[in-house]
C-alpha atoms as a PDB file:
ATOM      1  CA  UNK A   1       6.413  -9.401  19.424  1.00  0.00           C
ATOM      2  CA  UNK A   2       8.128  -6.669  17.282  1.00  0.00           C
ATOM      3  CA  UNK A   3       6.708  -5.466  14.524  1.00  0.00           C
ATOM      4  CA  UNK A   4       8.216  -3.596  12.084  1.00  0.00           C
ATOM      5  CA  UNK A   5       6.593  -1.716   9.145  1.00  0.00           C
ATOM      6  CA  UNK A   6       9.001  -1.063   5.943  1.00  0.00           C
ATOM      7  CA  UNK A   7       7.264   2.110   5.020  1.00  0.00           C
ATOM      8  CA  UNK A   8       7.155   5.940   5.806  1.00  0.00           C
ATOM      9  CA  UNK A   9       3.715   6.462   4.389  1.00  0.00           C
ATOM     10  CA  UNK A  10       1.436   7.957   6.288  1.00  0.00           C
ATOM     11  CA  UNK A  11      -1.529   6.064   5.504  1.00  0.00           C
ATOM     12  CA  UNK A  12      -0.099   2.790   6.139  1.00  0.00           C
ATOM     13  CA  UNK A  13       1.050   3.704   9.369  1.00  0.00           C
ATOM     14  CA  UNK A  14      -2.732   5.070  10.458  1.00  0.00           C
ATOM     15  CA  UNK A  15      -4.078   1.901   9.488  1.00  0.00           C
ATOM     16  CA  UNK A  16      -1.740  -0.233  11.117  1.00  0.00           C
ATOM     17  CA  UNK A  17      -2.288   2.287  14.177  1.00  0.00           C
ATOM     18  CA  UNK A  18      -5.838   1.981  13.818  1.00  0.00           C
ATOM     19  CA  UNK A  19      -5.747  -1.451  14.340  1.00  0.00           C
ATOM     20  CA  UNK A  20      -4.461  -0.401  17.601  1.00  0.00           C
ATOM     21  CA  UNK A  21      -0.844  -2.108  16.738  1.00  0.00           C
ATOM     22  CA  UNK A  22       2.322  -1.126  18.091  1.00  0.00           C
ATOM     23  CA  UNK A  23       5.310  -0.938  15.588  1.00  0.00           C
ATOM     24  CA  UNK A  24       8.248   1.129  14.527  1.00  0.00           C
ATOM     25  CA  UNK A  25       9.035   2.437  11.344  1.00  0.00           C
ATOM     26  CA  UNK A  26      11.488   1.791   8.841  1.00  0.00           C
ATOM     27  CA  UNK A  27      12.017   3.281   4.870  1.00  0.00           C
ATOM     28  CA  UNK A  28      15.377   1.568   3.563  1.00  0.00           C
ATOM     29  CA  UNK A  29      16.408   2.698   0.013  1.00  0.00           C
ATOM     30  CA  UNK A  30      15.002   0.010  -2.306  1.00  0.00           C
ATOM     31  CA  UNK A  31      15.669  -0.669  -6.366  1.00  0.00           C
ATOM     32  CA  UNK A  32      12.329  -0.169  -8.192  1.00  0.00           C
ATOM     33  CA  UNK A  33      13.678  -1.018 -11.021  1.00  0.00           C
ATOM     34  CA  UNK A  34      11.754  -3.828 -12.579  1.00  0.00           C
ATOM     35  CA  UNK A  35      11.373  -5.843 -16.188  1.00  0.00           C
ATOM     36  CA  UNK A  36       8.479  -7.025 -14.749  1.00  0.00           C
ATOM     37  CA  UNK A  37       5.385  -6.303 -16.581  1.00  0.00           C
ATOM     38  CA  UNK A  38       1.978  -7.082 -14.763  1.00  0.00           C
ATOM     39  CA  UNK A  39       1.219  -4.315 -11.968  1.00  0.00           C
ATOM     40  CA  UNK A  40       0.151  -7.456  -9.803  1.00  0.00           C
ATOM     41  CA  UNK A  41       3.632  -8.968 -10.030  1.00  0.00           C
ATOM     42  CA  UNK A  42       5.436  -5.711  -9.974  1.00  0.00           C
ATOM     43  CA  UNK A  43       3.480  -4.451  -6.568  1.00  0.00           C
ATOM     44  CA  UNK A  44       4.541  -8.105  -5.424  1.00  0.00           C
ATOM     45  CA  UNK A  45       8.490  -7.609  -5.887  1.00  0.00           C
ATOM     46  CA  UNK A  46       8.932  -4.000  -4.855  1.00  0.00           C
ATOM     47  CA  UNK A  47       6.878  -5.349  -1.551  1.00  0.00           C
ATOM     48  CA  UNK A  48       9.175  -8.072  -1.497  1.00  0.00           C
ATOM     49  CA  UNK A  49      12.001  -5.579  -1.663  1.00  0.00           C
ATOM     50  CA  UNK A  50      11.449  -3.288   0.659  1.00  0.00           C
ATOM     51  CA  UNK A  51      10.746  -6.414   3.038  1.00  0.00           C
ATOM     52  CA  UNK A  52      14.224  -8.143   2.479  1.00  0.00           C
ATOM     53  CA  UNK A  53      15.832  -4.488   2.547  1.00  0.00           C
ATOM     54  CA  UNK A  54      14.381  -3.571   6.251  1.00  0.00           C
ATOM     55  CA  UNK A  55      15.805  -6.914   7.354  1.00  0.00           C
ATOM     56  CA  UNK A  56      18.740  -6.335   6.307  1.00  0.00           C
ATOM     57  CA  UNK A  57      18.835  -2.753   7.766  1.00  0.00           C
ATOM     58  CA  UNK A  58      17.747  -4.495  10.916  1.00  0.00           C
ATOM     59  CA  UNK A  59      20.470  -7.044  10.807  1.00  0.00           C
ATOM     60  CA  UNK A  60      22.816  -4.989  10.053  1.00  0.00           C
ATOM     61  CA  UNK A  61      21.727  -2.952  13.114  1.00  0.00           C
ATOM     62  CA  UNK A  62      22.193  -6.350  15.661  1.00  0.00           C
ATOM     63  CA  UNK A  63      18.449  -6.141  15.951  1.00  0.00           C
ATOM     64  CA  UNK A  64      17.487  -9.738  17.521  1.00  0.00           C
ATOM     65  CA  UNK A  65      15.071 -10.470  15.148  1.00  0.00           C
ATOM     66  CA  UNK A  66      13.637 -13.853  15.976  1.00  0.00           C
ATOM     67  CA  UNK A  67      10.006 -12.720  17.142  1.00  0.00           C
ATOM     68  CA  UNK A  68      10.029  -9.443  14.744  1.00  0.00           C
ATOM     69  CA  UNK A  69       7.365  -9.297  12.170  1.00  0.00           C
ATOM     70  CA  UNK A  70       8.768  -6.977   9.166  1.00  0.00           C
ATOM     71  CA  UNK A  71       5.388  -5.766   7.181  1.00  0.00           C
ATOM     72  CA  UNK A  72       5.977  -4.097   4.106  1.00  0.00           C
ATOM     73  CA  UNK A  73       3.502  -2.688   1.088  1.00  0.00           C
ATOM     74  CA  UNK A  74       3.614  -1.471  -2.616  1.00  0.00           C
ATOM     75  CA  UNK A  75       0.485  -0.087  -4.163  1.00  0.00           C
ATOM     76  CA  UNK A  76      -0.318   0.994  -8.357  1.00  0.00           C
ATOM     77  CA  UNK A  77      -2.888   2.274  -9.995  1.00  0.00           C
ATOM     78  CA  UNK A  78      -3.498   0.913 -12.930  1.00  0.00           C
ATOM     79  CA  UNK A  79      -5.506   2.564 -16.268  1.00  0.00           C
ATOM     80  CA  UNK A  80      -5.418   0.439 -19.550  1.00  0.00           C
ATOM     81  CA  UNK A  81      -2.685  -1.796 -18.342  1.00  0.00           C
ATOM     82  CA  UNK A  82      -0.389   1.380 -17.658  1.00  0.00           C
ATOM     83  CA  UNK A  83       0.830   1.844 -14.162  1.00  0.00           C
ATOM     84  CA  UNK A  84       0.468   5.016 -12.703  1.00  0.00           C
ATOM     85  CA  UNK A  85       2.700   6.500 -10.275  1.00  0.00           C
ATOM     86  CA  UNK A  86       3.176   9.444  -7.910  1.00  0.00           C
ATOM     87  CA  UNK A  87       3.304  12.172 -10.842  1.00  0.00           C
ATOM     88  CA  UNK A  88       6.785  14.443 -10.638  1.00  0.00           C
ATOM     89  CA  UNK A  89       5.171  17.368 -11.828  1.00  0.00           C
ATOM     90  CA  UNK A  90       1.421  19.350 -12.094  1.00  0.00           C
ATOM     91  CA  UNK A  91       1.283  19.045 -15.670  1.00  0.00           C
ATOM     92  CA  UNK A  92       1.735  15.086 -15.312  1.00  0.00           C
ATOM     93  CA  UNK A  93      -1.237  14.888 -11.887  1.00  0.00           C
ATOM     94  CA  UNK A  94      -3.365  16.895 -14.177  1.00  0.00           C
ATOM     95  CA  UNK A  95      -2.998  14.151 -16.954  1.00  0.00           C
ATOM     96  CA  UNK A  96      -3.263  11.392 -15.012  1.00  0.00           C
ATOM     97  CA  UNK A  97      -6.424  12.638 -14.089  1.00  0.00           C
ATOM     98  CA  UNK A  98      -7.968  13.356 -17.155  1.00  0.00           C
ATOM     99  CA  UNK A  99      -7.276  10.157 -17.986  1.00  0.00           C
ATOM    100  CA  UNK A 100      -9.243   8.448 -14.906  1.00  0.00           C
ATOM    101  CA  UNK A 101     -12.251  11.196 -15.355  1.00  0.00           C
ATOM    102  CA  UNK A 102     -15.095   8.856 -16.366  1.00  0.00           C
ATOM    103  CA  UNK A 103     -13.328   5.753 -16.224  1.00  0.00           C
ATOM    104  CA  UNK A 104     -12.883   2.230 -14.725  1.00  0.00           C
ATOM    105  CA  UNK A 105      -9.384   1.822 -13.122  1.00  0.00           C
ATOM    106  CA  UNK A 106      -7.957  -1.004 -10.555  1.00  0.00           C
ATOM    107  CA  UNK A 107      -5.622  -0.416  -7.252  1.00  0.00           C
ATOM    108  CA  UNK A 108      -3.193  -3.188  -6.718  1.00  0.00           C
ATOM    109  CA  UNK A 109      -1.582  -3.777  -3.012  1.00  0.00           C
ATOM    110  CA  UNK A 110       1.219  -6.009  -3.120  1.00  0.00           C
ATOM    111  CA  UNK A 111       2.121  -7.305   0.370  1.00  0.00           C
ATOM    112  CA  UNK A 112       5.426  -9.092   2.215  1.00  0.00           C
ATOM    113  CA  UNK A 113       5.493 -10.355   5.657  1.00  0.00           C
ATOM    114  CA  UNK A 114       8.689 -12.009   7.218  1.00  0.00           C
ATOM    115  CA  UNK A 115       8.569 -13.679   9.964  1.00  0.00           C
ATOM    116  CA  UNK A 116      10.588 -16.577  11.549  1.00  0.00           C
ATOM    117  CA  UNK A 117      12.127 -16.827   8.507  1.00  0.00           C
ATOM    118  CA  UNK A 118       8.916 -17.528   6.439  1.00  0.00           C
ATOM    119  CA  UNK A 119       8.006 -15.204   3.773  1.00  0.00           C
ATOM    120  CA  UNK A 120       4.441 -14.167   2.611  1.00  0.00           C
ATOM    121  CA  UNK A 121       4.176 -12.333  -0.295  1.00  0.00           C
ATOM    122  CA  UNK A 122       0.221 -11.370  -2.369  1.00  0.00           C
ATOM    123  CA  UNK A 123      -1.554  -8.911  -3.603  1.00  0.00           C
ATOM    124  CA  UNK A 124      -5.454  -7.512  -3.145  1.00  0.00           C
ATOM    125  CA  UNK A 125      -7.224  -5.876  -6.686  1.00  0.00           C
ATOM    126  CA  UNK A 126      -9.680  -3.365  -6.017  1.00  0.00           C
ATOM    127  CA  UNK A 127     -11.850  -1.867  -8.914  1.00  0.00           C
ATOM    128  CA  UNK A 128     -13.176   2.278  -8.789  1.00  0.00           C
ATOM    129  CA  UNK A 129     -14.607   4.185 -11.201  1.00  0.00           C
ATOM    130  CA  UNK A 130     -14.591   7.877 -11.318  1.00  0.00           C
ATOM    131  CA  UNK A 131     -17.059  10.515 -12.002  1.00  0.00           C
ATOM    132  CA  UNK A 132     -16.404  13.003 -15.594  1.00  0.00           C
ATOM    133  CA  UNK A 133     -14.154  15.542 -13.923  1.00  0.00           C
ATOM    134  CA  UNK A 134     -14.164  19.003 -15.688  1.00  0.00           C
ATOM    135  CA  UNK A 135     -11.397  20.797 -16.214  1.00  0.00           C
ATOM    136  CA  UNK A 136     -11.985  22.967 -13.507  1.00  0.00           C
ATOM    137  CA  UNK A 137     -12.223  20.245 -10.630  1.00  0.00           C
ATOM    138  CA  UNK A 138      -8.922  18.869 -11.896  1.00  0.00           C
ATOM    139  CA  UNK A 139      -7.210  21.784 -11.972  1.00  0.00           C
ATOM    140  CA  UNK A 140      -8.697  22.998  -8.314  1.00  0.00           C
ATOM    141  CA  UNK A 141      -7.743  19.628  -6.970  1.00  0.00           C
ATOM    142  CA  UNK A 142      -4.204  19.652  -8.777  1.00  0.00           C
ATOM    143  CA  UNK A 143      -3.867  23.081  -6.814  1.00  0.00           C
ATOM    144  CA  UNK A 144      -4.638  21.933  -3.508  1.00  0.00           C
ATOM    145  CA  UNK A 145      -1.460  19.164  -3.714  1.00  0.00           C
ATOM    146  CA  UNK A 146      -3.119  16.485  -2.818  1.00  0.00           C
ATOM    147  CA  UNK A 147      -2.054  14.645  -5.503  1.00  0.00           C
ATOM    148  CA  UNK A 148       1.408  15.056  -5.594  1.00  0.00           C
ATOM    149  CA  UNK A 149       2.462  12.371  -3.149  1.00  0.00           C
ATOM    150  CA  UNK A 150      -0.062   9.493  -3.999  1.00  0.00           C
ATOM    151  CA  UNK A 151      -0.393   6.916  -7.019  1.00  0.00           C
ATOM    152  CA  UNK A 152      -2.629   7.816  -9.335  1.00  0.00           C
ATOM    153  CA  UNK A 153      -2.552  11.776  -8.812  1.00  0.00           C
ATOM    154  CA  UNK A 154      -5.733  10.880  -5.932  1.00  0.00           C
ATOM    155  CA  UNK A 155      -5.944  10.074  -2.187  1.00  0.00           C
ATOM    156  CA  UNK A 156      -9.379   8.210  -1.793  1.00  0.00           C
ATOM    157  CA  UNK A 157      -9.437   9.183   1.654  1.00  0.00           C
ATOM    158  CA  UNK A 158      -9.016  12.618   0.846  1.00  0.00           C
ATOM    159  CA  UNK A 159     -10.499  15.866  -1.312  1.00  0.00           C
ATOM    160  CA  UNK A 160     -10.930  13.188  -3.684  1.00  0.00           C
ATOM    161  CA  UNK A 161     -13.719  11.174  -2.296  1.00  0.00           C
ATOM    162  CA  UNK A 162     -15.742  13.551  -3.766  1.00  0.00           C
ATOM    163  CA  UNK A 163     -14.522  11.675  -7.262  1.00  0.00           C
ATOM    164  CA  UNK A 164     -15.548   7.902  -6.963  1.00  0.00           C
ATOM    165  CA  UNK A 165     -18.647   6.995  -8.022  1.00  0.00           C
ATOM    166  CA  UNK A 166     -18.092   3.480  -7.241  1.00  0.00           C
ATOM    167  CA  UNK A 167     -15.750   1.241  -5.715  1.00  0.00           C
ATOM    168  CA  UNK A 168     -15.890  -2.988  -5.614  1.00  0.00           C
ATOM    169  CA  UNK A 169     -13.414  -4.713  -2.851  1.00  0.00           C
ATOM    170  CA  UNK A 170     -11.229  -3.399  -0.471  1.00  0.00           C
ATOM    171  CA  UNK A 171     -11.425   0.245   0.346  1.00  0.00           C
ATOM    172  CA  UNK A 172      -8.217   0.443   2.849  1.00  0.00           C
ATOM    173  CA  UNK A 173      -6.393  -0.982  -0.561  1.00  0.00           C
ATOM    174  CA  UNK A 174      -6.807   1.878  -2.399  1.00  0.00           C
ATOM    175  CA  UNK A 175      -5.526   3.986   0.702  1.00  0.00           C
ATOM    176  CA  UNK A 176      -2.471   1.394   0.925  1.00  0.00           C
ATOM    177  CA  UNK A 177      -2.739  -1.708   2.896  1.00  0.00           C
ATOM    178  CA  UNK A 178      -5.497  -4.101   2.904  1.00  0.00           C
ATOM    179  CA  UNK A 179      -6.497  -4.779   5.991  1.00  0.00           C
ATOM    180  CA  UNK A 180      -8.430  -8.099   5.080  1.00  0.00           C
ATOM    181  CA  UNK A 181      -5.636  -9.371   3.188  1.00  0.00           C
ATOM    182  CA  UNK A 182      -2.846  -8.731   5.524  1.00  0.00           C
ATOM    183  CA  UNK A 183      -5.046 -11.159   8.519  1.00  0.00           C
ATOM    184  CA  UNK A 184      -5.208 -13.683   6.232  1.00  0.00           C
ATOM    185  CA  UNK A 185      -1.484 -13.662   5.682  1.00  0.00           C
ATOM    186  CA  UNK A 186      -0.584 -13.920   9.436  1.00  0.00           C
ATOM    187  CA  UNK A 187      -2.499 -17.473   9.387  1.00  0.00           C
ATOM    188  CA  UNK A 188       0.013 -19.270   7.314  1.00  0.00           C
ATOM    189  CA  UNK A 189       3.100 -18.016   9.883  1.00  0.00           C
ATOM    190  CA  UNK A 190       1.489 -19.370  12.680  1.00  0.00           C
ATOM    191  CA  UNK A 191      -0.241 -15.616  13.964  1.00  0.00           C
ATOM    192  CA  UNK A 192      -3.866 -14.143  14.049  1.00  0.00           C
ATOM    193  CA  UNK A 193      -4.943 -10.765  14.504  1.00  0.00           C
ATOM    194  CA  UNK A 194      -7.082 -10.446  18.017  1.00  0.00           C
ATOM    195  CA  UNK A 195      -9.329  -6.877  18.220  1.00  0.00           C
ATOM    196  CA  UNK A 196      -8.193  -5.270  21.194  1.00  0.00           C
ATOM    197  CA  UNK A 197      -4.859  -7.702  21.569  1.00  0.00           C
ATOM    198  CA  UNK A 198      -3.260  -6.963  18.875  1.00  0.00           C
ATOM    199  CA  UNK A 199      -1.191 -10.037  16.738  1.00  0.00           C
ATOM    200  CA  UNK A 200      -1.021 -12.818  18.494  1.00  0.00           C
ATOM    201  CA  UNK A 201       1.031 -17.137  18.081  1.00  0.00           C
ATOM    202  CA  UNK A 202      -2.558 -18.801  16.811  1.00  0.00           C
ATOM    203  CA  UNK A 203      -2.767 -20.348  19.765  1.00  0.00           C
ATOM    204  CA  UNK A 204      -3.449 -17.286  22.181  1.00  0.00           C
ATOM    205  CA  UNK A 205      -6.812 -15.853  22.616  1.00  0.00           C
END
């Protein structure tokens, strides 16, 4: 089986790598555009996206793709119904930030799988709080620029660790891919995660 992962970050390619899974990498240009409201259904369609727009890539390529599974992932952070993205400058990480510090957010994963022509599409809702952040740990933390590539203005897995005070669900969600989530998707196309094996027709052991 190929398996193809419709993302160049990082994190979801350590997981995935983790899991001890071979795969190559693709990061198509994709519209995020969206009228969409609801983080949930947004994270759902730019997954969706960034699915159909690596297949196309591929196609376009000559790729045979009739045992290729294309993975692909879109995660938000979400604070009183706002999404919050990767911030564009300091001044925006260090208000994002401030306006975690002491509170109760959620991290949304929205996940596509392709395969055989089938399409999987959900989502996995993880809740965190954070400590009260003084000024002085946000700005330190803004300065170390950590922040400036992650939703949210915070890598979990990261400097700021030191942050949560308390997490319910999925921790590899708030890094980027649900691990959990994802092998329960494979079941419906006819595929299972093995440990050591790798993904595998349900059938094979």
């Amino acid at each position: 089986m190929n398996i193809v992962l419709a993302s160049a970050s990082p994190r979801r390619k350590e997981i995935l790598q983790n899991l001890g899974l071979d795969f190559t990498c693709l990061s198509p240009d994709t519209d995020e555009q969206t009228d969409l409201i609801t983080a949930d259904r947004v994270v759902k369609e730019l997954s969706l996206r960034k699915a159909q727009a690596a297949e196309k890539l591929l196609q376009a390529e000559g790729a045979d793709l009739t045992d290729t599974l294309i993975i692909a992932a879109d995660t938000a952070v979400v604070c009183d119904l706002a999404i919050l993205g990767k911030p564009r400058s300091v001044k925006q990480a260090t208000e994002m930030l401030q306006r975690l510090s002491g509170r109760t957010h959620f991290v949304t994963t929205g996940v596509t799988l392709l395969y055989h022509g089938q399409t999987v599409t959900e989502n996995e809702l993880t809740k965190l709080r954070f400590a009260t952040l003084t000024k002085e740990q946000i700005d330190e933390y803004v300065a170390t620029k950590e922040p400036m590539d992650k939703a949210g203005s915070y890598g979990i897995q990261g400097m700021a660790s030191s942050f949560i005070e308390g997490i319910e669900g999925d921790y590899f969600n708030v890094v980027g891919f649900p691990v959990f989530r994802f092998c329960q998707m494979l079941l419906p196309l006819g595929l299972h995660y093995v440990a050591g094996k790798g993904i595998l027709p349900l059938a094979s052991q």
